[in-house]
Protein backbone atom coordinates (compact mmCIF):
# COMPACT_ATOMS: atom_id res chain seq x y z
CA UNK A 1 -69.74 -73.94 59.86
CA UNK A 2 -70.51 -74.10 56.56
CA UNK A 3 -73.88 -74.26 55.00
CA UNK A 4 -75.27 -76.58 52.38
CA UNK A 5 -77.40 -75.01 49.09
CA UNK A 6 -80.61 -75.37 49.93
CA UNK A 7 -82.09 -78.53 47.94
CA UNK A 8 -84.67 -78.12 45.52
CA UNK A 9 -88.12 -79.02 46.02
CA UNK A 10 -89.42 -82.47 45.41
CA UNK A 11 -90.87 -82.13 42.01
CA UNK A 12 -87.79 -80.07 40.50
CA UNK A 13 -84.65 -80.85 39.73
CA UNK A 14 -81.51 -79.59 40.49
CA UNK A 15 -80.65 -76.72 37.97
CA UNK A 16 -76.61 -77.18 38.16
CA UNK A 17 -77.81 -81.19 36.53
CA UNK A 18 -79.94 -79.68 34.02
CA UNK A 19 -76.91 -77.83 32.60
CA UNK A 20 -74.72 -80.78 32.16
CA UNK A 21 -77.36 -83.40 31.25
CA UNK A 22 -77.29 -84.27 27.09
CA UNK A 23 -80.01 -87.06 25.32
CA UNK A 24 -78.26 -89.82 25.27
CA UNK A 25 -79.46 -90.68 22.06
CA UNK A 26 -78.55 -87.55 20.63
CA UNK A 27 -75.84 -86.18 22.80
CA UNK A 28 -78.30 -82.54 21.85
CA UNK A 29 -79.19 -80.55 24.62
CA UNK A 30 -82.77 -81.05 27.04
CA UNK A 31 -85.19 -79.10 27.43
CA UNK A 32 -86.96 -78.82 31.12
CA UNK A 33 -91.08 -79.57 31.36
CA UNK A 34 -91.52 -78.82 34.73
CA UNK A 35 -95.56 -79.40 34.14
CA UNK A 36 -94.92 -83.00 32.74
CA UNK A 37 -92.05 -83.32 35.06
CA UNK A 38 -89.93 -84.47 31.96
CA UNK A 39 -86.80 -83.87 30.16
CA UNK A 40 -87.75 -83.35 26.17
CA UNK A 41 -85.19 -84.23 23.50
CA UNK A 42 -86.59 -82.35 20.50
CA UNK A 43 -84.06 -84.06 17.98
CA UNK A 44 -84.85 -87.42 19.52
CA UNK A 45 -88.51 -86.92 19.89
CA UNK A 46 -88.41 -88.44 23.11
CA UNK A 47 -89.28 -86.78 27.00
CA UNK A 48 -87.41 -88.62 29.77
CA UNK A 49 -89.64 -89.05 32.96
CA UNK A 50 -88.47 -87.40 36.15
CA UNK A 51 -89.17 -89.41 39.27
CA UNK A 52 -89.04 -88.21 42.66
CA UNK A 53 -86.61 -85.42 41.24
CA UNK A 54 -84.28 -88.11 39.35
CA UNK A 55 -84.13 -87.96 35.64
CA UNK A 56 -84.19 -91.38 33.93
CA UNK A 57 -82.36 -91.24 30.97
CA UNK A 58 -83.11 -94.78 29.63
CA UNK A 59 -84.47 -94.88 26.12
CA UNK A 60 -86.49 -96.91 26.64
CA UNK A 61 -87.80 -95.50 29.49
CA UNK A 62 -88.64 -92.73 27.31
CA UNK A 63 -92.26 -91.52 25.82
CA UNK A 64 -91.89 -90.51 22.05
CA UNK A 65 -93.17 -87.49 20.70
């Protein structure tokens, strides 16, 4: 039997969908604020909140800088 990765905790998020996630205003990479639980766009000036370990990537759903 196979095993599964172990999932991360609760108030992270997955590494492997940090690497592919982009700003979608942007298309620039994201930055990871693990405190804040948010994803910062520095060229956007915008952090995208991270609920229960699921980025929401809605710009308006996003705090500006």
């Amino acid at each position: 039997m196979t095993e599964k990765p172990a999932a991360p905790p609760a108030n992270s998020v997955d590494p492997r969908l940090l690497e592919v996630l982009v700003c979608p205003v942007t298309h620039g990479p994201l930055d990871y604020d693990r405190k804040a639980q948010e994803l910062v766009s520095r060229k956007a000036r915008l952090a995208y909140p991270i609920r229960d370990g699921v980025p929401i990537m809605l710009p308006e759903e996003a705090r500006k800088l």
